[in-house]
N, C-alpha and C. Protein backbone atom coordinates (compact mmCIF):
# COMPACT_ATOMS: atom_id res chain seq x y z
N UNK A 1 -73.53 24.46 -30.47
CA UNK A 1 -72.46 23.50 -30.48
C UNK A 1 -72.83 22.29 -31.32
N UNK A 2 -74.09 21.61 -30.86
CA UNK A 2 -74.33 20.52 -31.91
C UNK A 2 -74.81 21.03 -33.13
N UNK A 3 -74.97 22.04 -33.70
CA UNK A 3 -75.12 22.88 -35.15
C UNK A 3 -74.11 22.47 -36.03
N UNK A 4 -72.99 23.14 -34.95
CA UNK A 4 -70.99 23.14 -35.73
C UNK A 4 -71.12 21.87 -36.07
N UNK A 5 -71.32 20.84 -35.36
CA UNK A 5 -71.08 19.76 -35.22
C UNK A 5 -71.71 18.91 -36.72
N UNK A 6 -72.94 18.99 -37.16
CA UNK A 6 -73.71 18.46 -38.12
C UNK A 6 -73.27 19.33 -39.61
N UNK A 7 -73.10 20.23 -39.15
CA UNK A 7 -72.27 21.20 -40.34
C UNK A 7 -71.06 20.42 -40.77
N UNK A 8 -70.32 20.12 -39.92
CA UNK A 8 -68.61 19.93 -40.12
C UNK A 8 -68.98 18.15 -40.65
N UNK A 9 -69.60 17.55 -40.00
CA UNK A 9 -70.45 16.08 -41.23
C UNK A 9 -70.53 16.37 -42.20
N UNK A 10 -71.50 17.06 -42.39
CA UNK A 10 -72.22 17.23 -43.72
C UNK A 10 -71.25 17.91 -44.53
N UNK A 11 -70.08 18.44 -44.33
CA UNK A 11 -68.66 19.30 -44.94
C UNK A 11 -68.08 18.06 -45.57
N UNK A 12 -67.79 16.76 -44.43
CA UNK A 12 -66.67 15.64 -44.64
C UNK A 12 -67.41 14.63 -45.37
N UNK A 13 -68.87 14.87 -45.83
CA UNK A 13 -69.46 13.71 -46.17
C UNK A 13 -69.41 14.24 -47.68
N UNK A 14 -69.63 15.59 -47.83
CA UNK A 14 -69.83 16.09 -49.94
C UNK A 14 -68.17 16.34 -49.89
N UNK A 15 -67.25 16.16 -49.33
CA UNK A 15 -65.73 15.83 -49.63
C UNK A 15 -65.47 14.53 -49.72
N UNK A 16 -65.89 13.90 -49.03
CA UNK A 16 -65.47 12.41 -49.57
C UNK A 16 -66.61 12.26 -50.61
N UNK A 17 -67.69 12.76 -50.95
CA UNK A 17 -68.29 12.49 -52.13
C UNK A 17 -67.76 12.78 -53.33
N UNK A 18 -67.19 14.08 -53.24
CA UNK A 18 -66.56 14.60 -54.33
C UNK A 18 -65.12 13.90 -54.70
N UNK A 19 -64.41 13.39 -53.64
CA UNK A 19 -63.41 12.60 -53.89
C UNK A 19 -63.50 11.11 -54.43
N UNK A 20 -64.12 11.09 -54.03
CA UNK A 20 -64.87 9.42 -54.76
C UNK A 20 -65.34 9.37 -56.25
N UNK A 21 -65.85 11.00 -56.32
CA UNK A 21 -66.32 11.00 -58.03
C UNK A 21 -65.32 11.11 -58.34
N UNK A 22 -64.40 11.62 -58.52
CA UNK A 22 -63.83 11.81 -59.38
C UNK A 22 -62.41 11.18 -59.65
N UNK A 23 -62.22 9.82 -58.19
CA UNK A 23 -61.77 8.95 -58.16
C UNK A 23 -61.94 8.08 -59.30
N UNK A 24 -63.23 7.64 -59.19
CA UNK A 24 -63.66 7.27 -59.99
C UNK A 24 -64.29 7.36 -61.49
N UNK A 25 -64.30 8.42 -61.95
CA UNK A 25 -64.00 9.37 -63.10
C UNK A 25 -62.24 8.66 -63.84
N UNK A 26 -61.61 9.10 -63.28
CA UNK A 26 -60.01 8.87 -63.69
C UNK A 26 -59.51 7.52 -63.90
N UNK A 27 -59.95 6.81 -63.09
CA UNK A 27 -59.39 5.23 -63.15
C UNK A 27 -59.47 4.36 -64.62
N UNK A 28 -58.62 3.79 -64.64
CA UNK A 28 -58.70 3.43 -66.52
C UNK A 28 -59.09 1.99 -66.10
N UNK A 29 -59.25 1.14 -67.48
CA UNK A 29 -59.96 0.68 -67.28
C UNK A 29 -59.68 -1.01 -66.41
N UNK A 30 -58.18 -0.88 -66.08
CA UNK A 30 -58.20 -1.84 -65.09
C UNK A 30 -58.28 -1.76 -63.88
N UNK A 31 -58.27 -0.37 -63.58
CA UNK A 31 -58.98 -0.01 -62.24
C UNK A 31 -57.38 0.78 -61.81
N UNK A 32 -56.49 0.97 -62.35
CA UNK A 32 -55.67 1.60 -61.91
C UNK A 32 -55.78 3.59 -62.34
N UNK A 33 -55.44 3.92 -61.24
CA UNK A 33 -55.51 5.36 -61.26
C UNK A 33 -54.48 6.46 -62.01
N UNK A 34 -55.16 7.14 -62.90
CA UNK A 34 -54.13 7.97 -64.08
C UNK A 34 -53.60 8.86 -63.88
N UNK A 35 -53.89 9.36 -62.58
CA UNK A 35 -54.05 10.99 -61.85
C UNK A 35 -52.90 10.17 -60.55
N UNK A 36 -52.23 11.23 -60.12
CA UNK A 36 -50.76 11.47 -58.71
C UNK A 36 -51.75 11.85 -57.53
N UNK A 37 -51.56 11.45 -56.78
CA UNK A 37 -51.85 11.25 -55.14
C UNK A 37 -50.94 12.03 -54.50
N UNK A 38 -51.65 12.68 -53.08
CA UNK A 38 -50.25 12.95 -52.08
C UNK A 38 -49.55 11.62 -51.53
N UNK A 39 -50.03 10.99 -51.36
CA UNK A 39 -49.05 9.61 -50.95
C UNK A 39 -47.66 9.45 -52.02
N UNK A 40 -47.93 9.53 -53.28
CA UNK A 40 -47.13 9.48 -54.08
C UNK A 40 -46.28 10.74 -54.22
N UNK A 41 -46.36 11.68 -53.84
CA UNK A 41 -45.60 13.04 -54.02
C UNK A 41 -44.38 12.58 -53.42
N UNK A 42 -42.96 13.42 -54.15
CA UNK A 42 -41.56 13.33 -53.88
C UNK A 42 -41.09 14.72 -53.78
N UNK A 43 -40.04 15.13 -52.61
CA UNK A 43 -40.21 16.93 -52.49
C UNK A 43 -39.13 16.82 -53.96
N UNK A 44 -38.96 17.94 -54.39
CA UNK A 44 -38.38 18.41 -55.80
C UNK A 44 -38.43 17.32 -56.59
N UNK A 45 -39.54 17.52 -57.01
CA UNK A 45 -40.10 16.25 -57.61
C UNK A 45 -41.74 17.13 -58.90
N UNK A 46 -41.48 17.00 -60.00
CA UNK A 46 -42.61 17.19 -61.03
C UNK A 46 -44.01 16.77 -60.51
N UNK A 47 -44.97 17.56 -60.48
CA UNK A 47 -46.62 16.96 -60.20
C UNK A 47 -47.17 16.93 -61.26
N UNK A 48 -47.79 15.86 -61.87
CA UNK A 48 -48.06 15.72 -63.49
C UNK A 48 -49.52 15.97 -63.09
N UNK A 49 -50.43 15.47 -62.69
CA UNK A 49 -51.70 15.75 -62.61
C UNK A 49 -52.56 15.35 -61.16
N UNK A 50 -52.90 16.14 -59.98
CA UNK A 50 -52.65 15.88 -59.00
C UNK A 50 -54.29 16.66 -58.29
N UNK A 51 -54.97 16.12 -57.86
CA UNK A 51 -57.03 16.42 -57.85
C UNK A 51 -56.56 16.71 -56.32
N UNK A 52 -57.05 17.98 -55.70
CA UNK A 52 -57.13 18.08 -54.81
C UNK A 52 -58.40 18.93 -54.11
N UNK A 53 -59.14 18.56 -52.55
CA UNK A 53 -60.15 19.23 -52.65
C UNK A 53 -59.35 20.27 -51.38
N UNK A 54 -59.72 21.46 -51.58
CA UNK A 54 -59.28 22.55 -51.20
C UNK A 54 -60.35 22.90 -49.56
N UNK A 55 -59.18 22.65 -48.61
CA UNK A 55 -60.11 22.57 -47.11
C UNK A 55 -59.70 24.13 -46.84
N UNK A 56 -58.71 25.00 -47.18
CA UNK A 56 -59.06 26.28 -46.06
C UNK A 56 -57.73 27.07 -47.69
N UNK A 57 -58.07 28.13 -48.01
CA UNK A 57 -57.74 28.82 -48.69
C UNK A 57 -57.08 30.37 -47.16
N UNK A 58 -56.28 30.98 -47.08
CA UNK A 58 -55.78 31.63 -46.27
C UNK A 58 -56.04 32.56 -47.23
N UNK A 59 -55.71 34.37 -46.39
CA UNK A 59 -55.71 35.30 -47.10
C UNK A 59 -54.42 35.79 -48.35
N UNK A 60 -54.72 35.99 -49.63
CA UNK A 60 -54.37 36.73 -50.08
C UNK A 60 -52.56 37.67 -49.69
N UNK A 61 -51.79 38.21 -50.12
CA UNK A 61 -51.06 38.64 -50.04
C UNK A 61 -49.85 38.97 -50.64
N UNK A 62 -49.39 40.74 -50.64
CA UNK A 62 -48.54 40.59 -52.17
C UNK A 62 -47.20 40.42 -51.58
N UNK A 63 -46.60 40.17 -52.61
CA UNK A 63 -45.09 39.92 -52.49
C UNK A 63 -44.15 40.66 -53.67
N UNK A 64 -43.01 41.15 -52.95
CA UNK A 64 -42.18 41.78 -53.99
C UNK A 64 -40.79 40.97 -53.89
N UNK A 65 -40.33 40.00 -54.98
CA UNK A 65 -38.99 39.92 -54.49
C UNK A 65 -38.27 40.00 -56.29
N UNK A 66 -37.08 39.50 -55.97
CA UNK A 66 -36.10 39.45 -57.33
C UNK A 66 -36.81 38.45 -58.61
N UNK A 67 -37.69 38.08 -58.46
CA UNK A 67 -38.04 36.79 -59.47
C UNK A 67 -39.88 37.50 -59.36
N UNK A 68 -40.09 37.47 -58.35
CA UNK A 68 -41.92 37.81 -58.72
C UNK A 68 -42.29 38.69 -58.11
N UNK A 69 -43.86 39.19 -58.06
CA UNK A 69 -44.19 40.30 -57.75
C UNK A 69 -45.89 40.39 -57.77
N UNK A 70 -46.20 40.10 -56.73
CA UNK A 70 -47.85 39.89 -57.24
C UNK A 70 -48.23 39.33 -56.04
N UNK A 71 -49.80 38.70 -56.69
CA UNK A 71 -50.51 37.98 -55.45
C UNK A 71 -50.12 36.75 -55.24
N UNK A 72 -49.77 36.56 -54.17
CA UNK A 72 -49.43 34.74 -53.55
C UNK A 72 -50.85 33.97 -52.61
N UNK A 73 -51.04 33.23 -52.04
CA UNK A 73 -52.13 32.74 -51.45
C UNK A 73 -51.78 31.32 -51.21
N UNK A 74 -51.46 31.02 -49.86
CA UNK A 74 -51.17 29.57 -49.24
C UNK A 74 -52.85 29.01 -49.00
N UNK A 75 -52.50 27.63 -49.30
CA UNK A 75 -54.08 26.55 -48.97
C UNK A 75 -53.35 25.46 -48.62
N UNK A 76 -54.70 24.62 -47.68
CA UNK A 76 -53.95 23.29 -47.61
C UNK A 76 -55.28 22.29 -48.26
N UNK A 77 -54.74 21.54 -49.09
CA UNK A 77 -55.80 20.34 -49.62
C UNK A 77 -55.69 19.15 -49.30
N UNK A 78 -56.51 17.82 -49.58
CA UNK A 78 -56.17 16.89 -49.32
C UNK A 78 -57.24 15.96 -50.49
N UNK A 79 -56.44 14.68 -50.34
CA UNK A 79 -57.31 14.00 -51.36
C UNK A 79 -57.04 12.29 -50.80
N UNK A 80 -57.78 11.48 -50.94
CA UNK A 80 -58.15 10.44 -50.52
C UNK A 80 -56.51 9.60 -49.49
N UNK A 81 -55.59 9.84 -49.99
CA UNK A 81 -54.44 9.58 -49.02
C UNK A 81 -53.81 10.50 -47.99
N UNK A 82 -53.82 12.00 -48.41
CA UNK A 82 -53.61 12.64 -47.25
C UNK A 82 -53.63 14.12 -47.62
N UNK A 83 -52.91 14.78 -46.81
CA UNK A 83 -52.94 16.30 -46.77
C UNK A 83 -51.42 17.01 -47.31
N UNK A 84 -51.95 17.97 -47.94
CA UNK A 84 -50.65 19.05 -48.50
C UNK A 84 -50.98 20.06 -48.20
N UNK A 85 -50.02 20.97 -48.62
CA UNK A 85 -49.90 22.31 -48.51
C UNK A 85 -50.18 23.04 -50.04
N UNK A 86 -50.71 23.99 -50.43
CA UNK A 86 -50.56 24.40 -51.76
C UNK A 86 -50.30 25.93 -51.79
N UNK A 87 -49.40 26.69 -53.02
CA UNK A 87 -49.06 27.79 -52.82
C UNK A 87 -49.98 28.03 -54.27
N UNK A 88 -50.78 29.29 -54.27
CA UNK A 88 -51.72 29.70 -55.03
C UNK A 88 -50.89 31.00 -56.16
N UNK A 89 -50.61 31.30 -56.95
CA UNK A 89 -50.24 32.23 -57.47
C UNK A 89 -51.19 33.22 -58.32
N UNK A 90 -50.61 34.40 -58.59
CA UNK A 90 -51.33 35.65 -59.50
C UNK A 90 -53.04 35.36 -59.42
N UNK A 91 -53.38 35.35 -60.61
CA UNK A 91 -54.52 35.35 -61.15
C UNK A 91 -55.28 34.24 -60.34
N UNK A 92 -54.45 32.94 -59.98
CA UNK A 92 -55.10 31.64 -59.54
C UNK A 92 -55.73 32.10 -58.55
N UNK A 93 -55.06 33.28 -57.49
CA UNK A 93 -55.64 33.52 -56.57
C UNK A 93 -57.28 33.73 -56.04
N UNK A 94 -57.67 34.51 -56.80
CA UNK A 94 -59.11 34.95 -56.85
C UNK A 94 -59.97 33.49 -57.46
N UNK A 95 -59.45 32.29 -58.45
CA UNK A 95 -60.15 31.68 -58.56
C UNK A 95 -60.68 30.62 -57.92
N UNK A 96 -59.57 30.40 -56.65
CA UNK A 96 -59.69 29.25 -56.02
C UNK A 96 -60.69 29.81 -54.45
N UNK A 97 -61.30 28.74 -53.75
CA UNK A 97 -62.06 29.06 -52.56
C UNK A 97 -61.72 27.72 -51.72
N UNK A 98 -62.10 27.56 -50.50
CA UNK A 98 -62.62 26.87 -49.45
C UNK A 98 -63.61 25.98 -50.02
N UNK A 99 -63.42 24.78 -50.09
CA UNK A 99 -64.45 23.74 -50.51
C UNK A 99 -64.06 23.43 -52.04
N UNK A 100 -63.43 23.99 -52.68
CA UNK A 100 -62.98 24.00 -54.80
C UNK A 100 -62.51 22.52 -54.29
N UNK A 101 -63.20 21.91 -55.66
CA UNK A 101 -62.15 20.49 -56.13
C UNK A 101 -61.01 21.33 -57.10
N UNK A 102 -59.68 21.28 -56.88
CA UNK A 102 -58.87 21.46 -57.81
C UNK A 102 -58.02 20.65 -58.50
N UNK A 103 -57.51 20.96 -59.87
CA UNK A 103 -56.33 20.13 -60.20
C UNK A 103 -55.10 20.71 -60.87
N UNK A 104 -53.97 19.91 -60.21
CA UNK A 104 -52.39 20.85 -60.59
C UNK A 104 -51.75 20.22 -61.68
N UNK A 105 -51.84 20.67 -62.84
CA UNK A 105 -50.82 19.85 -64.25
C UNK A 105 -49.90 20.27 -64.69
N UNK A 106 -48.74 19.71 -64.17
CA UNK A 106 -47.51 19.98 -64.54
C UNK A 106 -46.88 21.38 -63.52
N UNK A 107 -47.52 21.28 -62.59
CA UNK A 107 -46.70 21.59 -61.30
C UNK A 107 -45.22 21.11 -60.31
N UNK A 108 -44.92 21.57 -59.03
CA UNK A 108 -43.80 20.96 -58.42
C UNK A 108 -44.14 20.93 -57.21
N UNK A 109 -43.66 19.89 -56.79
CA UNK A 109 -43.70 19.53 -55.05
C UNK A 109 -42.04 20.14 -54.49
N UNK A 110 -42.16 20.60 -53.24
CA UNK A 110 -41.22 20.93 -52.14
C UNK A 110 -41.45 20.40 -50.50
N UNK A 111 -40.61 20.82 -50.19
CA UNK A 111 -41.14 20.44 -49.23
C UNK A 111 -40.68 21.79 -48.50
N UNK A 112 -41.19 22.42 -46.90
CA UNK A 112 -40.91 23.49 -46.49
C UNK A 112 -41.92 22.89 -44.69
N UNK A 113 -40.82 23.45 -43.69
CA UNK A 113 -40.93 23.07 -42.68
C UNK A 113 -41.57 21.58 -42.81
N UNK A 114 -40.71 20.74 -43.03
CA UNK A 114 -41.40 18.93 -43.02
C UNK A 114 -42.70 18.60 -43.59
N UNK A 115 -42.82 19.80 -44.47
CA UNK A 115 -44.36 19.10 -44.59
C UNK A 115 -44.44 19.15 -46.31
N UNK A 116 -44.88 18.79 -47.04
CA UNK A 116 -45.23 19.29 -48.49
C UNK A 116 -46.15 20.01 -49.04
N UNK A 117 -45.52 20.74 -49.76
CA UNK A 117 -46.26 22.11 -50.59
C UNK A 117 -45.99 21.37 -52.12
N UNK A 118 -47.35 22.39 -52.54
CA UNK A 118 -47.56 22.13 -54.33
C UNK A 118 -47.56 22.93 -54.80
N UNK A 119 -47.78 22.98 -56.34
CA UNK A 119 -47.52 24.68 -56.57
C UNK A 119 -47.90 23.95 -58.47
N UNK A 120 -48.57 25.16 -59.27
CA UNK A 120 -48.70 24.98 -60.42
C UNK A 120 -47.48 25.84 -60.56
N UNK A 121 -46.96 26.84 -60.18
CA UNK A 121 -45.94 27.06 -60.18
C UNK A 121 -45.50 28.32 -61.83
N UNK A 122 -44.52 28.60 -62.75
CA UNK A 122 -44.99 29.51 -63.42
C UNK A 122 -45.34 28.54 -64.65
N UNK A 123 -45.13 27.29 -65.16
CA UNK A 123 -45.25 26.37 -66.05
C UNK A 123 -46.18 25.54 -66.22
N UNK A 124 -47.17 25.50 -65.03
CA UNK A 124 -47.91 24.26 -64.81
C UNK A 124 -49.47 25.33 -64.78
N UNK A 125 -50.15 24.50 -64.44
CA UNK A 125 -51.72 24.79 -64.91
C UNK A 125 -52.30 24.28 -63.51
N UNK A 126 -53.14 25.22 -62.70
CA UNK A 126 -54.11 25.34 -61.99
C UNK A 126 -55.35 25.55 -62.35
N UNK A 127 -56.66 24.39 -62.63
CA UNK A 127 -57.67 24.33 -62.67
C UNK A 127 -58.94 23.96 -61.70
N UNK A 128 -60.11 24.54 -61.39
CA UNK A 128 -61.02 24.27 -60.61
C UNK A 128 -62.39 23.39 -61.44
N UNK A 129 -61.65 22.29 -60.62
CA UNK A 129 -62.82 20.95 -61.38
C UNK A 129 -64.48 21.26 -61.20
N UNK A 130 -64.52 21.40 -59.42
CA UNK A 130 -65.79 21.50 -59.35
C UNK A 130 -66.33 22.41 -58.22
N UNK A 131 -66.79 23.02 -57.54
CA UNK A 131 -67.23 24.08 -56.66
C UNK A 131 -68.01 23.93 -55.96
């Protein structure tokens, strides 16, 4: 029990480390930030460039409907203001994990059961900053 316990620290301490770098990485040079926040997210609303560190990646799973056809993969991330939801598509799938710093450019926000989801979506760009 106190194992879990020093584990799940040492989890929240190289996440806020990693969020801090690269907080600080982005900020120009009056100290204002160049990069979109979840605080700032609007549902049907454009995500221009949006750093998120990736807390639980779910399984895998295909989907067949009128528009797509492939692998999907729900995550939820969060980054120094709060928590989202993210929907993983095709190929992205296999690249992303549990613990990935990621970033979404030129993605879309929704919203679905009250909460917000992200999505690089088929236009936008899903990249893994750091691992």
């Amino acid at each position: 029990m106190q194992r879990q316990g020093i584990r799940r620290a040492k989890r929240d301490e190289r996440t806020q480390a990693i969020l801090n770098e690269v907080a600080a990485e982005i900020e120009d040079a009056e100290g204002r930030s160049k990069r979109q926040r979840v605080c700032d997210l609007m549902p049907n609303a454009p995500v221009k460039d949006l750093d998120l560190v990736v807390l639980r990646r779910y399984p895998r799973r295909l989907i067949n409907t009128d528009s797509y056809t492939g692998m999907v993969a729900a995550a939820c991330g969060r980054d120094e203001t709060g928590l989202v939801g993210i929907v993983i598509w095709a190929d992205d799938v296999d690249k992303v994990r549990s613990g990935d710093m990621i970033r979404i450019e030129s993605g879309w926000c929704r919203i679905r059961d009250d909460e917000l989801v992200v999505s690089a979506g088929r236009n936008g760009r899903l990249r893994v900053i750091s691992r």
